[in-house]
C-alpha atoms as a PDB file:
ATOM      1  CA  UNK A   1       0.000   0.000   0.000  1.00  0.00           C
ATOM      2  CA  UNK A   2       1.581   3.262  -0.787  1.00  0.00           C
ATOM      3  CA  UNK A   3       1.588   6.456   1.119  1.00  0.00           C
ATOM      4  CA  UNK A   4      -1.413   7.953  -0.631  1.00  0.00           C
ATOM      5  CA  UNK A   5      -3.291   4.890  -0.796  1.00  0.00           C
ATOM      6  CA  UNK A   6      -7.143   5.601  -1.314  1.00  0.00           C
ATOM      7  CA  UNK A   7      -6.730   9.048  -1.697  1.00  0.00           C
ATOM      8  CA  UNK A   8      -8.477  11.285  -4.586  1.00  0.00           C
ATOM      9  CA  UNK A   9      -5.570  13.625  -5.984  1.00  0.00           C
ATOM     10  CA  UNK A  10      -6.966  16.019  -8.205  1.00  0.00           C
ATOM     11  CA  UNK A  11      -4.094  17.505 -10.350  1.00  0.00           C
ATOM     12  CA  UNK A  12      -3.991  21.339 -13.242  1.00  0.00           C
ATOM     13  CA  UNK A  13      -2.087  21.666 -15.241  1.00  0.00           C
ATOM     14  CA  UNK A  14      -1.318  17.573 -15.491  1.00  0.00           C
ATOM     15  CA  UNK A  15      -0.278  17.440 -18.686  1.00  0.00           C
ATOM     16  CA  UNK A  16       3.691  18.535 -18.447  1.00  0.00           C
ATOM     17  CA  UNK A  17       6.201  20.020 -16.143  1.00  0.00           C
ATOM     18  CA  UNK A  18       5.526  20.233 -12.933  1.00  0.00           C
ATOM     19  CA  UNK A  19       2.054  18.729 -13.149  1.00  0.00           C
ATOM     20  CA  UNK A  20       2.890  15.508 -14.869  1.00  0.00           C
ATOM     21  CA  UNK A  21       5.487  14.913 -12.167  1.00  0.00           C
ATOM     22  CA  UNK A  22       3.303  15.457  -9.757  1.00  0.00           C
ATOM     23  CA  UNK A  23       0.429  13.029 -11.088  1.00  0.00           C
ATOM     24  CA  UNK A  24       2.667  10.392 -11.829  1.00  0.00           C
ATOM     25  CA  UNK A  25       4.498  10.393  -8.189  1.00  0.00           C
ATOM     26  CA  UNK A  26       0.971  10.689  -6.360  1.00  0.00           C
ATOM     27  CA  UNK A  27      -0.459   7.591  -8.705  1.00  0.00           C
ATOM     28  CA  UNK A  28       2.824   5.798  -7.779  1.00  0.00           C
ATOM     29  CA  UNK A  29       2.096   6.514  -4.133  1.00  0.00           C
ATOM     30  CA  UNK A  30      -1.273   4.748  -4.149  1.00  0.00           C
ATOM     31  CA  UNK A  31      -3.466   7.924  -5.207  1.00  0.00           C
ATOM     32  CA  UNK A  32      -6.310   7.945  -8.049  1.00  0.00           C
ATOM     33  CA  UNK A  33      -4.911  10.683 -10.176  1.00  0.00           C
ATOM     34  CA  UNK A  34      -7.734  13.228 -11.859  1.00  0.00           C
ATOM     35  CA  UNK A  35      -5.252  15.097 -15.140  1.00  0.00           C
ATOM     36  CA  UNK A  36      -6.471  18.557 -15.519  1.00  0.00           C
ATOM     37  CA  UNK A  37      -5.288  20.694 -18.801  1.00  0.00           C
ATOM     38  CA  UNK A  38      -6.133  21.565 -22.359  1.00  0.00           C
ATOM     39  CA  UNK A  39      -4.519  18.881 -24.474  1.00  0.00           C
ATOM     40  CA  UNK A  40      -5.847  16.008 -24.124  1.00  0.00           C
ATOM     41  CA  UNK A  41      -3.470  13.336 -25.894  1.00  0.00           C
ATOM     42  CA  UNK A  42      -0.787  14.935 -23.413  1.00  0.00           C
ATOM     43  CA  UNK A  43      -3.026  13.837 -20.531  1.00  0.00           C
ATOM     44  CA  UNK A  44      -3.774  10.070 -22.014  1.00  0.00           C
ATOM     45  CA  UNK A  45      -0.371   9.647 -22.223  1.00  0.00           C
ATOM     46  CA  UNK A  46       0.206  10.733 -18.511  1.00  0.00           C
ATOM     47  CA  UNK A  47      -2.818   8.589 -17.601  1.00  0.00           C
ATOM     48  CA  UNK A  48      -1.261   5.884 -19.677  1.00  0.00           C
ATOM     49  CA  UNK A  49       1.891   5.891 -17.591  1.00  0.00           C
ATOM     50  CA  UNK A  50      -0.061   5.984 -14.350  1.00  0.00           C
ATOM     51  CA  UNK A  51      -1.752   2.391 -15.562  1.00  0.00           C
ATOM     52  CA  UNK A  52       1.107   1.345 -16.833  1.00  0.00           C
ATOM     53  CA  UNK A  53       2.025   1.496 -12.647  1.00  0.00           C
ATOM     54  CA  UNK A  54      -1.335   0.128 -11.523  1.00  0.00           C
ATOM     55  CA  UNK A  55      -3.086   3.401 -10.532  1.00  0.00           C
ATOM     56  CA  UNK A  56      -6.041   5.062 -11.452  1.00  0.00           C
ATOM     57  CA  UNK A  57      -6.240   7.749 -13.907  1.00  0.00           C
ATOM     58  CA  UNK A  58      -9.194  10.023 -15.044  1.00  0.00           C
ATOM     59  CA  UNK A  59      -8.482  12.233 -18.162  1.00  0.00           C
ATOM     60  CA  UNK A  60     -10.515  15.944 -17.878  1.00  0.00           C
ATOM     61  CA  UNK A  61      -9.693  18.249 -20.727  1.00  0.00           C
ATOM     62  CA  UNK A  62     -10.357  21.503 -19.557  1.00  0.00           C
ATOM     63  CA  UNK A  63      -9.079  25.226 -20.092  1.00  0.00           C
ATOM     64  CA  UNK A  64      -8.744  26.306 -16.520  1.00  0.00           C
ATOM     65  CA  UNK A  65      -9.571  29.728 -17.740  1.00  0.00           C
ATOM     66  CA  UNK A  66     -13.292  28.957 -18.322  1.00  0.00           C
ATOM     67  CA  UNK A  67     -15.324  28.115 -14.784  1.00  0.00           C
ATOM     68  CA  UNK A  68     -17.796  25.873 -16.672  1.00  0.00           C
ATOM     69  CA  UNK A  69     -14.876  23.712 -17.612  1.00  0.00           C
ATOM     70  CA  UNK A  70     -13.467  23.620 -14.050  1.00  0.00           C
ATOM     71  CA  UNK A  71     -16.749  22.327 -12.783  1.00  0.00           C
ATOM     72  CA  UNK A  72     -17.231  20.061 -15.526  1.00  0.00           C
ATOM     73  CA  UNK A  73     -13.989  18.340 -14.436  1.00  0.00           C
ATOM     74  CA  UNK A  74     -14.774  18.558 -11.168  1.00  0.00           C
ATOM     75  CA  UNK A  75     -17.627  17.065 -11.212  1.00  0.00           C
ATOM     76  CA  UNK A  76     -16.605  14.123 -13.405  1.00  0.00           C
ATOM     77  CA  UNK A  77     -13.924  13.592 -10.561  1.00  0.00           C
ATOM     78  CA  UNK A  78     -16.575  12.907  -8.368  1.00  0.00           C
ATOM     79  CA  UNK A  79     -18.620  10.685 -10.572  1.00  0.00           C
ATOM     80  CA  UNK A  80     -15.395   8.890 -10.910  1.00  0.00           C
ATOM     81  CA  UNK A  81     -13.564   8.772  -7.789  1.00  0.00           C
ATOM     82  CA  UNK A  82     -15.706  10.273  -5.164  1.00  0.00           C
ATOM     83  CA  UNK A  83     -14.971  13.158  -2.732  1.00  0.00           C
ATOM     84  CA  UNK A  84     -11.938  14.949  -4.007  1.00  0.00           C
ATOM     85  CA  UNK A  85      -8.963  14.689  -0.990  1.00  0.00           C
ATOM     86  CA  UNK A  86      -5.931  16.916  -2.075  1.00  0.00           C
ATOM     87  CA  UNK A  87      -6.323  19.428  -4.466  1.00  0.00           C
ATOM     88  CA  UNK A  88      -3.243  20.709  -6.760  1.00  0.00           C
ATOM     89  CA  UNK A  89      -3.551  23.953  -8.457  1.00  0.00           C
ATOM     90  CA  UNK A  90      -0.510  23.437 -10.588  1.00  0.00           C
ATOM     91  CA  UNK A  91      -1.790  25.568 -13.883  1.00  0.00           C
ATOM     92  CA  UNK A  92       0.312  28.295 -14.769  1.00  0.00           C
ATOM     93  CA  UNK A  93       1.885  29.775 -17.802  1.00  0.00           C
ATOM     94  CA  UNK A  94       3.844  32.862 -18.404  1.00  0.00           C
ATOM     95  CA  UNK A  95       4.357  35.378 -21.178  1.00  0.00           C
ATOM     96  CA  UNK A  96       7.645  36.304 -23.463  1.00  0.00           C
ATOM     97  CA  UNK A  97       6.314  39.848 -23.304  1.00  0.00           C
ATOM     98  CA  UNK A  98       7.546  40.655 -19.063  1.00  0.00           C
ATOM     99  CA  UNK A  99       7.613  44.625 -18.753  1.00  0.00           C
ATOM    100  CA  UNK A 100       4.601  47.006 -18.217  1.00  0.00           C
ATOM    101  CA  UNK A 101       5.443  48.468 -21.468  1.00  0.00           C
ATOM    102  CA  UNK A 102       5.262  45.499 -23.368  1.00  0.00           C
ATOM    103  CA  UNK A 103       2.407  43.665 -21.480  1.00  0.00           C
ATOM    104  CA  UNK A 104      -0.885  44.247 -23.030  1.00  0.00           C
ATOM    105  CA  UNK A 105      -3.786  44.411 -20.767  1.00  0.00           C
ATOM    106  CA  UNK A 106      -5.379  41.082 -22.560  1.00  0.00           C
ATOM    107  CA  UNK A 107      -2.134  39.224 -21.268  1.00  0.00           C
ATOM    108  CA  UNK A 108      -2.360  40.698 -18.364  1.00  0.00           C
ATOM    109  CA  UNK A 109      -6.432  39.047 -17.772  1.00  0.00           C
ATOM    110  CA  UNK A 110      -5.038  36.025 -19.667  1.00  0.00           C
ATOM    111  CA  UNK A 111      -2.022  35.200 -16.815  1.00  0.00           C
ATOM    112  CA  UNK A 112      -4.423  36.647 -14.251  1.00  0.00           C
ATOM    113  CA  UNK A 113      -7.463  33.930 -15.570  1.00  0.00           C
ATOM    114  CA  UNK A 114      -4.885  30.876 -15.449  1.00  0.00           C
ATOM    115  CA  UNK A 115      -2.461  31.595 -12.953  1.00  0.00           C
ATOM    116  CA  UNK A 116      -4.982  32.843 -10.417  1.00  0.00           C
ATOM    117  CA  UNK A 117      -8.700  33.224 -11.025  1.00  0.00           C
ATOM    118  CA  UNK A 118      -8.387  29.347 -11.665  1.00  0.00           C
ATOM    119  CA  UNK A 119      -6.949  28.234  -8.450  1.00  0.00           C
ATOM    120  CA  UNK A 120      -9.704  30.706  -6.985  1.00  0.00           C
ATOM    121  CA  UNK A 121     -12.400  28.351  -8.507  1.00  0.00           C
ATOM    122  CA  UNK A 122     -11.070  25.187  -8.003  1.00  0.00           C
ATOM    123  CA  UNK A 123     -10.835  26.058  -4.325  1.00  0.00           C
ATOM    124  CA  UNK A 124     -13.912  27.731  -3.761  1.00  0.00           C
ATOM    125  CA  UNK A 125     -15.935  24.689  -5.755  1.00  0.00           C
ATOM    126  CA  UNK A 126     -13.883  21.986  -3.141  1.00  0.00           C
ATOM    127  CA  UNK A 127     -13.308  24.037   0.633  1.00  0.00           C
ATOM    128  CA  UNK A 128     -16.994  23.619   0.881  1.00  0.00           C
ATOM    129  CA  UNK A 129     -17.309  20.044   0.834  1.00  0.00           C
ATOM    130  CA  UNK A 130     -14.136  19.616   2.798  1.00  0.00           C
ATOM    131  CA  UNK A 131     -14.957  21.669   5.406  1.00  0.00           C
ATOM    132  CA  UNK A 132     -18.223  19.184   5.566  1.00  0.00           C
ATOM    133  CA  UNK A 133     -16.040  16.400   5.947  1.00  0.00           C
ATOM    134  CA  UNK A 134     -13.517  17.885   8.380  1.00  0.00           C
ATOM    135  CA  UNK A 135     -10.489  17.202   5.997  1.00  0.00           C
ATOM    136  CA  UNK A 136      -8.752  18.355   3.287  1.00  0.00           C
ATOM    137  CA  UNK A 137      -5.706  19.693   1.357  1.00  0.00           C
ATOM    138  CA  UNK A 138      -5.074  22.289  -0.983  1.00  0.00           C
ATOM    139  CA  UNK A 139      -1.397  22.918  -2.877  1.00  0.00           C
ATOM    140  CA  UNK A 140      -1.201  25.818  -4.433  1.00  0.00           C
ATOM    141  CA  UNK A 141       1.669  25.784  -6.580  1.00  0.00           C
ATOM    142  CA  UNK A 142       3.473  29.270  -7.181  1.00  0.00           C
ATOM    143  CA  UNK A 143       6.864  30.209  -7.499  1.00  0.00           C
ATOM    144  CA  UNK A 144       9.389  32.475  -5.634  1.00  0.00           C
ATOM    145  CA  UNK A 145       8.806  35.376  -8.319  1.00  0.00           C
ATOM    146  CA  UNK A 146       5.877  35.757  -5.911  1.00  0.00           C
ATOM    147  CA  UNK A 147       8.229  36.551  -2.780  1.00  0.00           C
ATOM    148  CA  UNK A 148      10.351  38.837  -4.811  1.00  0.00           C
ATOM    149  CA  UNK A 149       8.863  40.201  -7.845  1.00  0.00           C
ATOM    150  CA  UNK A 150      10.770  41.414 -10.867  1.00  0.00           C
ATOM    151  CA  UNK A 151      11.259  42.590 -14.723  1.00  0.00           C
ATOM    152  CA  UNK A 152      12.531  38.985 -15.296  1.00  0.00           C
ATOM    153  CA  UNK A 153       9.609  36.909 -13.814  1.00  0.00           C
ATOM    154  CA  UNK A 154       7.090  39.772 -15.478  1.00  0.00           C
ATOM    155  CA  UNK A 155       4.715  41.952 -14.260  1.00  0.00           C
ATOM    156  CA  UNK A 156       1.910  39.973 -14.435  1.00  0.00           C
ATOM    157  CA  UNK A 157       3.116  36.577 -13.526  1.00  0.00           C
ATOM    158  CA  UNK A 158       4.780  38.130 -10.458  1.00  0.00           C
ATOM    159  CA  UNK A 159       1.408  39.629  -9.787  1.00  0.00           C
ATOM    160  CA  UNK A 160      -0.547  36.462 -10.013  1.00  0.00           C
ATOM    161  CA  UNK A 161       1.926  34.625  -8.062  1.00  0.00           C
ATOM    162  CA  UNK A 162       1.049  36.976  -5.143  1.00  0.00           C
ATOM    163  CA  UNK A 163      -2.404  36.469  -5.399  1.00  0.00           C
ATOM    164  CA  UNK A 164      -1.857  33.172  -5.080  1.00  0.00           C
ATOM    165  CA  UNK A 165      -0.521  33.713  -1.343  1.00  0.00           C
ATOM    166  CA  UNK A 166      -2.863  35.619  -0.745  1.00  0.00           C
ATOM    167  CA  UNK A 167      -5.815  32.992  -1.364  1.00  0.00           C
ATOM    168  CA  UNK A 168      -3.988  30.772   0.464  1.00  0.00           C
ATOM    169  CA  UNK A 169      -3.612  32.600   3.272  1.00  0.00           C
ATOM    170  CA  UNK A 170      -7.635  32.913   3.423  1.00  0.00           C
ATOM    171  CA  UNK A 171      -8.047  29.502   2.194  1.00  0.00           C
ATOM    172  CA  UNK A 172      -6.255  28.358   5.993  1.00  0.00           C
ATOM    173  CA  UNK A 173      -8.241  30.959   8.039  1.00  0.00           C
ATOM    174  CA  UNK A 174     -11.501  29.529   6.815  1.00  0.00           C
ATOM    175  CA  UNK A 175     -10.536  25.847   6.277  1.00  0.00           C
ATOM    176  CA  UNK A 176      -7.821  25.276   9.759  1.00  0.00           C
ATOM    177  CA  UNK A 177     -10.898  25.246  12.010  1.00  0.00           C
ATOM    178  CA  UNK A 178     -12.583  22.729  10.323  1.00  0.00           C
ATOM    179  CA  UNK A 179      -9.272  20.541   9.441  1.00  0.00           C
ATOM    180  CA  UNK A 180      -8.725  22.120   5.982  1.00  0.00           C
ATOM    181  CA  UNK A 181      -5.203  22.812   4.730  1.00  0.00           C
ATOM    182  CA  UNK A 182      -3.613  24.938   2.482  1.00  0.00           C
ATOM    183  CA  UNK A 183       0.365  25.000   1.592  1.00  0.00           C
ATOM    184  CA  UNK A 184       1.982  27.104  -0.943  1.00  0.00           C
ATOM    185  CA  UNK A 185       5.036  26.422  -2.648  1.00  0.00           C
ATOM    186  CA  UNK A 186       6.950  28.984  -4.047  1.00  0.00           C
ATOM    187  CA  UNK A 187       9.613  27.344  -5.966  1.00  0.00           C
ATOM    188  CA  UNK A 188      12.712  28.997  -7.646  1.00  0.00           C
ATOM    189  CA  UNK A 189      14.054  28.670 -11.166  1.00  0.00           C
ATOM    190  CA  UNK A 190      12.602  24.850 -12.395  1.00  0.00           C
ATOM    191  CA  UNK A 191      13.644  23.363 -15.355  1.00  0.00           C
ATOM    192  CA  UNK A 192       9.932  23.045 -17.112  1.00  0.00           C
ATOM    193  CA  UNK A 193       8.732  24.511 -20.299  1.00  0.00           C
ATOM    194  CA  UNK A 194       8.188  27.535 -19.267  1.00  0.00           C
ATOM    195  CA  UNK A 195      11.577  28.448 -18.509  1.00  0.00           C
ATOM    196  CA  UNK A 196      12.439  28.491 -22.541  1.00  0.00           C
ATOM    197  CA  UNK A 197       9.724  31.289 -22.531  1.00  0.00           C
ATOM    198  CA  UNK A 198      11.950  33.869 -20.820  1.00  0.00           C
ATOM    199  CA  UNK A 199      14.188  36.237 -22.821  1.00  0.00           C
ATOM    200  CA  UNK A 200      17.426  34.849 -21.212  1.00  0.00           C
ATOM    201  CA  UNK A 201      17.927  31.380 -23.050  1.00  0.00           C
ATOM    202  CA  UNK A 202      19.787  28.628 -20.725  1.00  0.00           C
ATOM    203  CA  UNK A 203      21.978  26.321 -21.438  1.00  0.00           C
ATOM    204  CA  UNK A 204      21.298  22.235 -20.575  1.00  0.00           C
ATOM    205  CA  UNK A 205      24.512  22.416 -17.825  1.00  0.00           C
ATOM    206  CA  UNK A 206      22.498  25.200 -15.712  1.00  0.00           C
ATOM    207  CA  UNK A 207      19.000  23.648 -16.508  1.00  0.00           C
ATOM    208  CA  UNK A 208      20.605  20.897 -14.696  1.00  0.00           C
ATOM    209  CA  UNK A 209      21.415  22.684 -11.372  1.00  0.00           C
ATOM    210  CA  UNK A 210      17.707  24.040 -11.635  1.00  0.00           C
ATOM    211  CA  UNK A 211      14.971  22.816  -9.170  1.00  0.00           C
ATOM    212  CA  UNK A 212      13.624  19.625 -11.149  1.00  0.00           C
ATOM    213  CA  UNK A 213      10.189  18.210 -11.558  1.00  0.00           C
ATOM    214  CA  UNK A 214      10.526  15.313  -9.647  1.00  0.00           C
ATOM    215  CA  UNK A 215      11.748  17.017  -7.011  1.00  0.00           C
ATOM    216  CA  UNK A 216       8.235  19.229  -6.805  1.00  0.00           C
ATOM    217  CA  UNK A 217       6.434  16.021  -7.192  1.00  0.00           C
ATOM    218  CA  UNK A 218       8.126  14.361  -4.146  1.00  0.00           C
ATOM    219  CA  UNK A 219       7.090  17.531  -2.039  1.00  0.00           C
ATOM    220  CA  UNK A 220       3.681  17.184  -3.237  1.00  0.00           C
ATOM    221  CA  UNK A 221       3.681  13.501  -1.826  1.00  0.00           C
ATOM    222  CA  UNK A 222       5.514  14.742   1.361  1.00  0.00           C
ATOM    223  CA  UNK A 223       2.979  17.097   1.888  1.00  0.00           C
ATOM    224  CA  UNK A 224      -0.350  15.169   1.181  1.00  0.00           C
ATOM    225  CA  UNK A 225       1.266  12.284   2.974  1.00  0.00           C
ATOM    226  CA  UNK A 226       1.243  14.050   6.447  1.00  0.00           C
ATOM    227  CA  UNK A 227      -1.306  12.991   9.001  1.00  0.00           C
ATOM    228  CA  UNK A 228      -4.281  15.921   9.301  1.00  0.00           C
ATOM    229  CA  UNK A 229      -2.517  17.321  12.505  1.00  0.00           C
ATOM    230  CA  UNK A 230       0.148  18.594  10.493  1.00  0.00           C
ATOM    231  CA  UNK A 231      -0.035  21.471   8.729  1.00  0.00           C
ATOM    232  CA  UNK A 232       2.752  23.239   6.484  1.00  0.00           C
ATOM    233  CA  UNK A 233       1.447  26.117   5.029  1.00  0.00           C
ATOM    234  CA  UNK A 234       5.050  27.580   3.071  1.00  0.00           C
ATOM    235  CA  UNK A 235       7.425  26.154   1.003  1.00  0.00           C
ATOM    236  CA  UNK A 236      10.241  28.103  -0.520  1.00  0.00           C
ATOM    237  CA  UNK A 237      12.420  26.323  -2.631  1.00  0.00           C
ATOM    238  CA  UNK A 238      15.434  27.434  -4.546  1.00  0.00           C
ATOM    239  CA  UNK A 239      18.446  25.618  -6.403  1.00  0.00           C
ATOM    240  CA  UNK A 240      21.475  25.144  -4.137  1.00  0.00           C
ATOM    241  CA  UNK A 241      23.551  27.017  -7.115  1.00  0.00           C
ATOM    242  CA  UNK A 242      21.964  29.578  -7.904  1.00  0.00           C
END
């Protein structure tokens, strides 16, 4: 039986990066795995590897930017699985385009919609039903550009990535009382496909000293692993050479 044995894990942005890491080290842990994103042969595959391990896997399309989506994959989580245990809001994207000047107010709403609004509705369609049950976790995966933001991260990812502490602040004063956790992780520089979207190209020897996917995914399982009692609500995470 492994760690996360019986649990629902309800995964965005599932279907690369961070996310896939994430799904596939939960589903190796024991979990059933719900994949969260827009392309869908991306998420069979993932769901394809977590068989391949004996786990569950439930493929939801969805662009996280639309509500109607997010409950439509929400609810066919439930259908599937049952009540939805951990939560991972994982979805995130970023622009080329970083300063004010060059940021139009469209990408500004777009990175807002995905990076933020989304994790908003995702947790305000789940807190209910596990504050009912007197359990639950929410991860709420954001990135250090949050703690200090800057021309290099963007405007408006830095932006969304403090929202996202924000909501998870308020996510623990309304869920802690009722056994409802929220953690945020804020990592540093990962080595996804997002970080070929920034100006400054890298080259594979530093992508290799970057913080890795795996190494979110075992944090994830760390985290949803804990007994209820235990509550981390920050994570900051950086590459030892940075």
């Amino acid at each position: 039986m492994g760690a996360l044995a019986g649990k629902t894990i309800i995964v965005t942005g599932a279907s690369s990066g961070f996310g896939e890491a994430i799904a596939l080290a939960c589903a190796d842990a024991g979990a059933k795995i719900s994949l969260v994103a827009r392309r869908k042969e991306l998420l069979e595959n993932v769901a394809d590897a977590a068989r391949a391990i004996g786990a569950k896997a439930l493929v939801c399309p969805a662009d996280v930017s639309d509500d109607e989506q997010i409950y439509a994959a929400l609810e066919k989580t439930r259908a599937e699985f049952g009540p939805i245990d951990v939560l991972v809001n994982n979805a995130g994207f970023n622009h080329t385009e970083r300063s004010i000047t060059d940021t139009s107010a469209e990408q500004w709403r777009e990175l807002m919609d995905v990076n933020l609004t989304s994790a908003f509705v995702f947790t305000k369609a789940v807190l209910p039903e596990m504050i009912e049950r007197g359990d639950g976790l929410i991860i709420n995966l954001a990135s250090r550009a949050g703690m200090y933001p800057s021309l290099a991260a963007g405007v408006g990812y830095s932006a969304s990535k403090i929202g996202m502490e924000a909501l998870n602040t308020v996510t623990n004063e309304e869920g802690n009382p009722h056994g409802v956790r929220a953690c945020l992780i804020n990592p540093g520089a990962g080595n996804t496909p997002i970080i070929d979207r920034r100006p400054v190209k890298f080259s594979p020897e530093q992508k290799a000293l970057m913080i890795q996917s795996e190494d979110i995914a075992a944090t994830v399982v760390f985290l949803a692993s804990l007994p209820p009692r235990v509550h981390i609500d920050f994570l900051s995470m950086m590459p030892t050479k940075s």
